[in-house]
C-alpha atoms as a PDB file:
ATOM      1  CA  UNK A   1      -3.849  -0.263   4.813  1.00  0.00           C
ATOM      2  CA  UNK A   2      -2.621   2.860   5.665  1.00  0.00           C
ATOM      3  CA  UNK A   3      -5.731   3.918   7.863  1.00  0.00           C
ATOM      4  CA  UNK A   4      -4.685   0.735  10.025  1.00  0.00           C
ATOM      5  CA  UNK A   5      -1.179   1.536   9.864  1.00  0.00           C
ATOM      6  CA  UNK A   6       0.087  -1.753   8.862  1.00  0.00           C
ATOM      7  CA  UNK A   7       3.551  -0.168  10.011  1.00  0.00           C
ATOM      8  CA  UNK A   8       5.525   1.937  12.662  1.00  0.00           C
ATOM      9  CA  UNK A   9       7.713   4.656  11.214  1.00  0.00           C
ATOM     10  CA  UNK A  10      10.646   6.150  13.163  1.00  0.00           C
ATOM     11  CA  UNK A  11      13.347   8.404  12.547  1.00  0.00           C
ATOM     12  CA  UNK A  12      16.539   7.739  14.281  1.00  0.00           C
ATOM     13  CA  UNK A  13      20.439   7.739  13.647  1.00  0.00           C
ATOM     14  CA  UNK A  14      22.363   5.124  12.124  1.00  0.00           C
ATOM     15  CA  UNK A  15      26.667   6.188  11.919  1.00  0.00           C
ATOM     16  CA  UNK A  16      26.013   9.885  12.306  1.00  0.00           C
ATOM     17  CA  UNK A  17      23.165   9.549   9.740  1.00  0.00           C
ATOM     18  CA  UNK A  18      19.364  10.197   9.630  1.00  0.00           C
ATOM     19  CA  UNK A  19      17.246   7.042   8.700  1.00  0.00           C
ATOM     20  CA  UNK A  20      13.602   6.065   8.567  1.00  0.00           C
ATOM     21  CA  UNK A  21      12.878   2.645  10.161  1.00  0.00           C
ATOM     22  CA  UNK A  22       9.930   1.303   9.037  1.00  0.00           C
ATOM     23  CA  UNK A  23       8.878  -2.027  11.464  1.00  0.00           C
ATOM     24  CA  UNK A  24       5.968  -4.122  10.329  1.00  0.00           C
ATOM     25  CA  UNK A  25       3.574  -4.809  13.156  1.00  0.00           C
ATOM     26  CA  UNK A  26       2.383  -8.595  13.607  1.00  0.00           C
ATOM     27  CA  UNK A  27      -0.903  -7.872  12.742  1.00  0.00           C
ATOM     28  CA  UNK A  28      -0.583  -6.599   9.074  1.00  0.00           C
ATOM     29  CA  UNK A  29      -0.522  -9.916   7.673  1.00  0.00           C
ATOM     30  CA  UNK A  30      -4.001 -10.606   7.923  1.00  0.00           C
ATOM     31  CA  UNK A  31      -4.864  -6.895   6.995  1.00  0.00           C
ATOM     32  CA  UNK A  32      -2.713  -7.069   3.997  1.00  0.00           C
ATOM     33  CA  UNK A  33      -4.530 -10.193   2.971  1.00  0.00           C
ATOM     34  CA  UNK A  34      -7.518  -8.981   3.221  1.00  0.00           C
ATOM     35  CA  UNK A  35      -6.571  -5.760   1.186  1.00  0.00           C
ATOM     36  CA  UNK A  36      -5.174  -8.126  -1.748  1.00  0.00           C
ATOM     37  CA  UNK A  37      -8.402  -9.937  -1.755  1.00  0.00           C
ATOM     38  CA  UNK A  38      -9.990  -6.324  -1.929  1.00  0.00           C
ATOM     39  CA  UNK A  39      -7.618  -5.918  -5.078  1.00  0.00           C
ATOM     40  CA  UNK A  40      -8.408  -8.968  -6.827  1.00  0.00           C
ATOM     41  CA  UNK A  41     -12.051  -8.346  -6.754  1.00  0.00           C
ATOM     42  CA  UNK A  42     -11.623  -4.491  -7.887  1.00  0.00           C
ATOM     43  CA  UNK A  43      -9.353  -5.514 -10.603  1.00  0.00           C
ATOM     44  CA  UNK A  44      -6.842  -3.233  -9.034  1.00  0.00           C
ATOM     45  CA  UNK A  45      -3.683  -4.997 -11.006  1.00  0.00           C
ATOM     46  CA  UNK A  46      -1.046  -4.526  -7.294  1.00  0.00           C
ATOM     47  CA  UNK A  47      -0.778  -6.836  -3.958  1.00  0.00           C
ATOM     48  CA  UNK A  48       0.823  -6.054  -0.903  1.00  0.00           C
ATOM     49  CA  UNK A  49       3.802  -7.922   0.208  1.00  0.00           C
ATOM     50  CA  UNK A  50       2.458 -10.054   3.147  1.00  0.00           C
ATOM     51  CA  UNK A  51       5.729 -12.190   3.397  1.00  0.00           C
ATOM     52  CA  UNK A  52       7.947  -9.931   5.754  1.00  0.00           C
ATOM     53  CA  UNK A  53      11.326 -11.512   4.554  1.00  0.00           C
ATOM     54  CA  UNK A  54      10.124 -11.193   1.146  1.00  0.00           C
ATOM     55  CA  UNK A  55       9.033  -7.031   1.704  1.00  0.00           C
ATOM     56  CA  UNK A  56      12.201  -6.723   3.365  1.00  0.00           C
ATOM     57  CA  UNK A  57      14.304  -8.069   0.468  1.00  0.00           C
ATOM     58  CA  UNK A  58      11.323  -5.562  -2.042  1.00  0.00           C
ATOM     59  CA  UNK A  59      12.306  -2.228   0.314  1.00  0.00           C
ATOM     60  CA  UNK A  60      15.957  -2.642   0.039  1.00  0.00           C
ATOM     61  CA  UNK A  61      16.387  -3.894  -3.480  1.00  0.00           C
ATOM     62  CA  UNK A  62      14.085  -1.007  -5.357  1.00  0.00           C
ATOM     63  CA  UNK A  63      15.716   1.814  -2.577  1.00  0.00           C
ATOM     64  CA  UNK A  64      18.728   0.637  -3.779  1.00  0.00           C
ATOM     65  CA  UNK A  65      18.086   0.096  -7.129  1.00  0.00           C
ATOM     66  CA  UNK A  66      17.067   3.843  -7.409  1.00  0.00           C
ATOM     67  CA  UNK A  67      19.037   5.525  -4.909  1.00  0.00           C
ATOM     68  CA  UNK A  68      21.798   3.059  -3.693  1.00  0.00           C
ATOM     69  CA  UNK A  69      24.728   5.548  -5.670  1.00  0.00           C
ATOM     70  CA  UNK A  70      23.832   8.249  -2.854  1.00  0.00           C
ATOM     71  CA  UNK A  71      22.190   6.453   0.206  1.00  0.00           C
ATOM     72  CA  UNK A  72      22.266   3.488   1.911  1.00  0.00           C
ATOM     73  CA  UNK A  73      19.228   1.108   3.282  1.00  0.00           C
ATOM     74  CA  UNK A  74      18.836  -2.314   4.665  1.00  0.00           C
ATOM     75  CA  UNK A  75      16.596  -4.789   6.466  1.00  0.00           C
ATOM     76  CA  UNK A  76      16.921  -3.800  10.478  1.00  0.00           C
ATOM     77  CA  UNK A  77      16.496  -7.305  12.186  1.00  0.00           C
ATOM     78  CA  UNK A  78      13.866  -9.871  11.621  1.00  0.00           C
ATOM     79  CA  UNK A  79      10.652  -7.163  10.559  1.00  0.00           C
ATOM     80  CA  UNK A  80      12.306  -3.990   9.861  1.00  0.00           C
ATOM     81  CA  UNK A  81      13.784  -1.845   6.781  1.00  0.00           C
ATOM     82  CA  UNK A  82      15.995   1.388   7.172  1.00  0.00           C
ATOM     83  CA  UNK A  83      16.446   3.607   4.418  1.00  0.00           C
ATOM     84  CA  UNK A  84      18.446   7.211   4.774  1.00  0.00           C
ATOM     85  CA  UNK A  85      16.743   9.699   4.851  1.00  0.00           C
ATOM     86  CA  UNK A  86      16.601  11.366   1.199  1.00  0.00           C
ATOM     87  CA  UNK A  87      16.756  15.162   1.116  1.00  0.00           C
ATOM     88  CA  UNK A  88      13.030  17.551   0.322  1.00  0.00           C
ATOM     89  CA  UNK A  89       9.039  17.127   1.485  1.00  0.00           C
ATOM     90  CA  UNK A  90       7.116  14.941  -0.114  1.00  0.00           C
ATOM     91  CA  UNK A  91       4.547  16.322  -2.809  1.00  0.00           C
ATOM     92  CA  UNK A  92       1.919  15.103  -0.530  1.00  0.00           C
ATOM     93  CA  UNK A  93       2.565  17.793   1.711  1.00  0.00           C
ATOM     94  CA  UNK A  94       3.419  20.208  -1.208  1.00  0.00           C
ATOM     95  CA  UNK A  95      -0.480  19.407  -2.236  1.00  0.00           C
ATOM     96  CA  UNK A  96      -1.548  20.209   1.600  1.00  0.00           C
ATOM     97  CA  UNK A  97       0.016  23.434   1.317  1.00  0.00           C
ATOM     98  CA  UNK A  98      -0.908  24.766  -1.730  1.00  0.00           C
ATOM     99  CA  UNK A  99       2.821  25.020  -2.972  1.00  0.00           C
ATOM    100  CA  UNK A 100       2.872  22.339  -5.788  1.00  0.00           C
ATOM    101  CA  UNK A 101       4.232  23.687  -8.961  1.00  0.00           C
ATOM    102  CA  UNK A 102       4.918  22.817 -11.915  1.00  0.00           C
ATOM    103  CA  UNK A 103       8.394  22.721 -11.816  1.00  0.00           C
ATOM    104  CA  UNK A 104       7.664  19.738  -8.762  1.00  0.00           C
ATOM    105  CA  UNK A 105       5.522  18.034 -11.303  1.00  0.00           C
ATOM    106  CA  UNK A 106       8.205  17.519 -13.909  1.00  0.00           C
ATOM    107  CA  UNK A 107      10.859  16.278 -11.247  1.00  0.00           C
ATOM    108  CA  UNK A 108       8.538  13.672 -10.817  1.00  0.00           C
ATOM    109  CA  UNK A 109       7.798  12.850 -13.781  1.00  0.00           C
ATOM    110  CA  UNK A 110      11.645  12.994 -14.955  1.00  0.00           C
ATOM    111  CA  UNK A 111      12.159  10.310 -11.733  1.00  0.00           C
ATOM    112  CA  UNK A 112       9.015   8.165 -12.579  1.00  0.00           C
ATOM    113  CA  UNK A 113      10.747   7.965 -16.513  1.00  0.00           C
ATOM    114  CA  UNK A 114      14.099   7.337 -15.262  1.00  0.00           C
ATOM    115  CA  UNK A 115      12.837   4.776 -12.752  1.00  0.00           C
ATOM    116  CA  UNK A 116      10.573   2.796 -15.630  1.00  0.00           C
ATOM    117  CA  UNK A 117      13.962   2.722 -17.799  1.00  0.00           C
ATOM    118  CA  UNK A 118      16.057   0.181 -15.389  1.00  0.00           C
ATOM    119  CA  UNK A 119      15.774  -3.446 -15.629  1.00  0.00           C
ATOM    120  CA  UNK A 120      14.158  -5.836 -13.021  1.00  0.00           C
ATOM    121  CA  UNK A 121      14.709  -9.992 -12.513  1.00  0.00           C
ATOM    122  CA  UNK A 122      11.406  -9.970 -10.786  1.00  0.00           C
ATOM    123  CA  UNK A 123       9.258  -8.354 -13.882  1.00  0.00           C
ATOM    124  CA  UNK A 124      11.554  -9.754 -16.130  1.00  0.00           C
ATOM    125  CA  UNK A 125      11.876  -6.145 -18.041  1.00  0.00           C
ATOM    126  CA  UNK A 126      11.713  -2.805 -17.079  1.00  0.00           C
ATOM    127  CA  UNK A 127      10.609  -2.058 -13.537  1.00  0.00           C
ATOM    128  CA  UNK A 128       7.309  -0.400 -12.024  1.00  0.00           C
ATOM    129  CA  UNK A 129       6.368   1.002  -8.180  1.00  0.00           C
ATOM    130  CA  UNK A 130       2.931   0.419  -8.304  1.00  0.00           C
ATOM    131  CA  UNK A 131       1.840   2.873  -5.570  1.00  0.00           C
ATOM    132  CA  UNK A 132       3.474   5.716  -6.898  1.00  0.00           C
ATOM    133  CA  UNK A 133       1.132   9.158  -5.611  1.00  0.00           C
ATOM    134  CA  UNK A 134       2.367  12.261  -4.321  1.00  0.00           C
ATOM    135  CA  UNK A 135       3.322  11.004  -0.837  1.00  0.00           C
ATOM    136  CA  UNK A 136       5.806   9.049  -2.484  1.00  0.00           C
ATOM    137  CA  UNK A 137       7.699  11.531  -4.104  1.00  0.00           C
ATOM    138  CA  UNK A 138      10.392  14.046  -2.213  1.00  0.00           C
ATOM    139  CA  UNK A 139      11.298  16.945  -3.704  1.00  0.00           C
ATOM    140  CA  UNK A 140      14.225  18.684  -2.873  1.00  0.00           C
ATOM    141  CA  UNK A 141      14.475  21.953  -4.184  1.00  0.00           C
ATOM    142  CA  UNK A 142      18.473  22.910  -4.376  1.00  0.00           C
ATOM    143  CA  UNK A 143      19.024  20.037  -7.137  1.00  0.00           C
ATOM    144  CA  UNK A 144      15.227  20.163  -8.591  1.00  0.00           C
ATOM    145  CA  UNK A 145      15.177  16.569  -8.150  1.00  0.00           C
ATOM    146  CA  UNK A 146      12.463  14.451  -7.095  1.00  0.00           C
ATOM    147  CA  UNK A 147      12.883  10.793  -5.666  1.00  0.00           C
ATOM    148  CA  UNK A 148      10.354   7.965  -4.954  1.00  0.00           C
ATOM    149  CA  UNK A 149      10.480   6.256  -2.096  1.00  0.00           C
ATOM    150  CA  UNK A 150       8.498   3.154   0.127  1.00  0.00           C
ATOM    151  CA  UNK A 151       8.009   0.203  -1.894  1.00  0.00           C
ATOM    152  CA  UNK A 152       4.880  -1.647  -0.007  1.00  0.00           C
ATOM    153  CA  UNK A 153       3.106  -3.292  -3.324  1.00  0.00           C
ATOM    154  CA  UNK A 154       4.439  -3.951  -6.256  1.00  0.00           C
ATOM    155  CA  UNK A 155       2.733  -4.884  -9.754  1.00  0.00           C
ATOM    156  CA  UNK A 156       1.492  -8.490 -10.622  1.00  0.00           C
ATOM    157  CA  UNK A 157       4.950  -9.691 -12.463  1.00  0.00           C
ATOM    158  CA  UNK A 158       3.606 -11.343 -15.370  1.00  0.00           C
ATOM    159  CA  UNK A 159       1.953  -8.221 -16.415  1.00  0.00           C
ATOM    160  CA  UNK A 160       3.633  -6.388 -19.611  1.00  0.00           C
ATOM    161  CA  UNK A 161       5.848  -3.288 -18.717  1.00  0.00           C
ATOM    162  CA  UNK A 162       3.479  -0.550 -20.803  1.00  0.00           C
ATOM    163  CA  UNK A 163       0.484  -1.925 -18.995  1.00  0.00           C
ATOM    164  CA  UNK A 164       2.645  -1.342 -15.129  1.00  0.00           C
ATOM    165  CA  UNK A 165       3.861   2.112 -15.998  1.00  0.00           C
ATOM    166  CA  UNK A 166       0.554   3.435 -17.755  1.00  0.00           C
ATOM    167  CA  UNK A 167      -0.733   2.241 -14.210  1.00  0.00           C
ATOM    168  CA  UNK A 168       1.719   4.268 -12.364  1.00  0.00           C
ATOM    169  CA  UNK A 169       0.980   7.124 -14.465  1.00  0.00           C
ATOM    170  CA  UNK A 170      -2.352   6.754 -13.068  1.00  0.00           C
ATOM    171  CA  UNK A 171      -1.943   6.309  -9.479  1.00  0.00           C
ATOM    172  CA  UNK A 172      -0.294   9.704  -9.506  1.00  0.00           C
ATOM    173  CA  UNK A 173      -2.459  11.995 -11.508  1.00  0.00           C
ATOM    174  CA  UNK A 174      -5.635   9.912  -9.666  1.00  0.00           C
ATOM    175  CA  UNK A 175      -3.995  11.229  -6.690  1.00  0.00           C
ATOM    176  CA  UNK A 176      -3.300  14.890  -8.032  1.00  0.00           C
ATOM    177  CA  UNK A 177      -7.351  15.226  -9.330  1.00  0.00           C
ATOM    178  CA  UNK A 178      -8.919  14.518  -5.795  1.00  0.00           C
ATOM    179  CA  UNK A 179      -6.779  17.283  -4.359  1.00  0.00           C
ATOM    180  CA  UNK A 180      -6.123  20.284  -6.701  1.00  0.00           C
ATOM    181  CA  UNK A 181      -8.508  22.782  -7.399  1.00  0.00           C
ATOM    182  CA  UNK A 182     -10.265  22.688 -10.467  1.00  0.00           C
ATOM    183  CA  UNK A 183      -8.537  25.725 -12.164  1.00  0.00           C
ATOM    184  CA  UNK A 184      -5.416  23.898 -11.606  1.00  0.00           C
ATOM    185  CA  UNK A 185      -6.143  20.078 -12.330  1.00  0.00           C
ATOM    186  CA  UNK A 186      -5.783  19.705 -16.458  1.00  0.00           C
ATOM    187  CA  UNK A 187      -2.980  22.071 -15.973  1.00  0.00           C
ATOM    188  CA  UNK A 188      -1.263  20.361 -13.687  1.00  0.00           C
ATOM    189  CA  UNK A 189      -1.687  17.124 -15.128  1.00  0.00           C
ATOM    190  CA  UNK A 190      -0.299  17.856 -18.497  1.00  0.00           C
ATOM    191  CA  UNK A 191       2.582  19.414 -16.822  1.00  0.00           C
ATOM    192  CA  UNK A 192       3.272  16.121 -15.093  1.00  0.00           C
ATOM    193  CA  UNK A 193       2.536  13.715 -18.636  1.00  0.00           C
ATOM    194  CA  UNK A 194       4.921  16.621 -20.700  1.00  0.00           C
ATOM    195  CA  UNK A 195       7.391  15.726 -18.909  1.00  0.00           C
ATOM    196  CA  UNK A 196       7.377  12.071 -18.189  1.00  0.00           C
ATOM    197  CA  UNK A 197       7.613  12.144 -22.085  1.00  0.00           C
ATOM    198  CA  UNK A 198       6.409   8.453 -23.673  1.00  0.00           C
ATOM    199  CA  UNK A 199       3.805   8.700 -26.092  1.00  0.00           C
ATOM    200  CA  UNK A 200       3.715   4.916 -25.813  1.00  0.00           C
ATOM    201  CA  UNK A 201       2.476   4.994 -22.504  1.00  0.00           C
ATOM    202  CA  UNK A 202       0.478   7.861 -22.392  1.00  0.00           C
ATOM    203  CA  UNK A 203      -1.642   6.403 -25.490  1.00  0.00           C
ATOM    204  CA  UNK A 204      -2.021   3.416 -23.058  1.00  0.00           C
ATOM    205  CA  UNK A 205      -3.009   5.264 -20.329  1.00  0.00           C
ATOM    206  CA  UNK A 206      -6.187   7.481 -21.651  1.00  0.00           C
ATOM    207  CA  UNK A 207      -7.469   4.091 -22.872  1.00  0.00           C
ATOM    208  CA  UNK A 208      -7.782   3.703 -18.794  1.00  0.00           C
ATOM    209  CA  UNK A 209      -8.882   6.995 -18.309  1.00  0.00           C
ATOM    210  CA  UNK A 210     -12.804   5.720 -17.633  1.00  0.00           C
ATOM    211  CA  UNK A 211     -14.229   5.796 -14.463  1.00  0.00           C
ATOM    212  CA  UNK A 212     -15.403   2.185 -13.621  1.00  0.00           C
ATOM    213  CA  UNK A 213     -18.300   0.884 -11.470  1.00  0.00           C
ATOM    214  CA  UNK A 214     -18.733  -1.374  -8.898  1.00  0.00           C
ATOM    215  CA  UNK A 215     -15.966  -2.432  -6.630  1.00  0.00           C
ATOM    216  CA  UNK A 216     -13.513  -0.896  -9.272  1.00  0.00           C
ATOM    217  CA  UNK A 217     -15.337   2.764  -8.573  1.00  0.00           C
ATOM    218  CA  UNK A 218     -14.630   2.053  -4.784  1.00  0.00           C
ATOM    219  CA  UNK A 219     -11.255   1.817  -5.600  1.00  0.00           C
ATOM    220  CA  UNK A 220     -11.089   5.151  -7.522  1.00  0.00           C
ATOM    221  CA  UNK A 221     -12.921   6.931  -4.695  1.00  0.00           C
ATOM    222  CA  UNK A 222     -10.126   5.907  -2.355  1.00  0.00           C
ATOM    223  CA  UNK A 223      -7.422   7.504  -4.836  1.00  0.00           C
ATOM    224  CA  UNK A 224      -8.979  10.227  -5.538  1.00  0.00           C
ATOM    225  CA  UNK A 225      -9.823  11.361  -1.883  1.00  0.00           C
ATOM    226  CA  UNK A 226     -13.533  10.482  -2.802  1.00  0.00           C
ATOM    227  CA  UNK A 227     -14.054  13.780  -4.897  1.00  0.00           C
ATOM    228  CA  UNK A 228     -17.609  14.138  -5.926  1.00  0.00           C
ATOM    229  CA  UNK A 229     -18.414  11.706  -8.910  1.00  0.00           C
ATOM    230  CA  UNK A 230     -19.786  14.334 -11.260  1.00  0.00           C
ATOM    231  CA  UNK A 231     -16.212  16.635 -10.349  1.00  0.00           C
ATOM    232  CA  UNK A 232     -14.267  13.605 -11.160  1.00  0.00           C
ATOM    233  CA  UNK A 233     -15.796  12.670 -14.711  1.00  0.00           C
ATOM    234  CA  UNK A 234     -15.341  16.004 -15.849  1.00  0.00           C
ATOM    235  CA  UNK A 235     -11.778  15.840 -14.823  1.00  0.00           C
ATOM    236  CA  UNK A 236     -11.005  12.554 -16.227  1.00  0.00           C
ATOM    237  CA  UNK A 237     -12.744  13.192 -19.497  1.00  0.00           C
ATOM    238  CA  UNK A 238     -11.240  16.645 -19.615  1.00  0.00           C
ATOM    239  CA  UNK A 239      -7.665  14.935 -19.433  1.00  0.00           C
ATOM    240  CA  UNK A 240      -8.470  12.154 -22.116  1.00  0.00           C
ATOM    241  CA  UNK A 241      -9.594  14.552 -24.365  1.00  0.00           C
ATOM    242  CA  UNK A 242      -6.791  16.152 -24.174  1.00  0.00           C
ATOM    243  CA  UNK A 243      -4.379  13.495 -25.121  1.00  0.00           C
END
């Protein structure tokens, strides 16, 4: 989905203030469709939001639900969400640079806890992002505080609350091993799991630290920026053992 760019991103002013309009174009239906069915086959346990009103209503509630005491968003007409802009660079670009530390790592995982802890009507219990890598995650370095952002997917609702946020905990450190350097991986992912601080959930989640096959492996390659198999199972059974 985001090859195709299901969506145009813009940043203008809104009342003296920076925002990010994101506008759906009339095509991503389809596209997101297809991309579910992808997910259903591979197991992968998120959809995409193909109803617009129904994304539109997603965006705004989890922004606000997260961030609404500092900044504002809404829906911008009929296929459109505005969110202000939130202060930092995104870890994805911290990865790009080579300036990810450690101290990054455990603002987000301090933000992915906090976010896990409030309560959702939709899940009926605690809430999850479901596409939660580095991109996803500002930093901003005067308050050491990190802050997740764009709410695309979300997590099939009838599935418990330790099974979502094990999967979170996932997406982001599947993200982190198909971009750090070796040296730095195990590292770097204990740094993150230290801090995020649930033994509950971290039990959970080496249970799903197993690379799959099939259409489950594709979807691994695509998080992991389709690192060479052999460099991935050592990473992921480095990590396991670990925990």
């Amino acid at each position: 989905m985001d090859r195709v760019k299901i969506n145009v991103v813009t940043r203008e002013w809104r009342e003296g203030r920076p925002v990010w309009v994101k506008r759906r174009r009339r095509s991503a239906g389809p596209i997101m469709s297809c991309a579910n069915h992808f997910f259903r086959l591979a197991g992968n346990p998120i959809c995409a939001i193909t109803d617009t009103a129904a994304w539109q209503r997603w965006e705004v509630d989890c922004f606000l639900r997260l961030h609404g005491g500092e900044f504002r968003a809404f829906a911008d007409g009929a296929r459109a969400v505005a969110a202000e802009e939130v202060p930092g660079k995104n870890l994805s670009q911290h990865l790009n640079e080579g300036t990810l530390t450690r101290r990054m790592l455990a603002a987000a995982a301090l933000e992915m806890r906090r976010a896990h802890e409030g309560l959702c009507g939709t899940f009926q219990g605690r809430w999850s992002h479901g596409d939660p890598h580095a991109g996803n995650f500002v930093y901003e370095p005067q308050s050491d505080r990190a802050r997740l952002i764009d709410f695309e997917v979300m997590h099939h609702p009838e599935l418990p609350a330790e099974e979502r946020h094990a999967d979170d905990l996932l997406i982001f450190l599947q993200d982190l091993a198909g971009r750090l350097r070796t040296e730095e991986w195990l590292p770097s992912a204990q740094a993150f799991l230290t801090g995020y601080g649930r033994s509950e959930i971290v039990a959970r989640l080496r249970r799903k630290l197993v690379v799959p096959g099939g259409l489950a492996r594709v979807w691994w390659a695509v998080r992991t920026t389709y690192l060479a198999p052999g460099e991935l199972m050592r990473r992921v059974v480095a990590l396991r053992e670990s925990l």
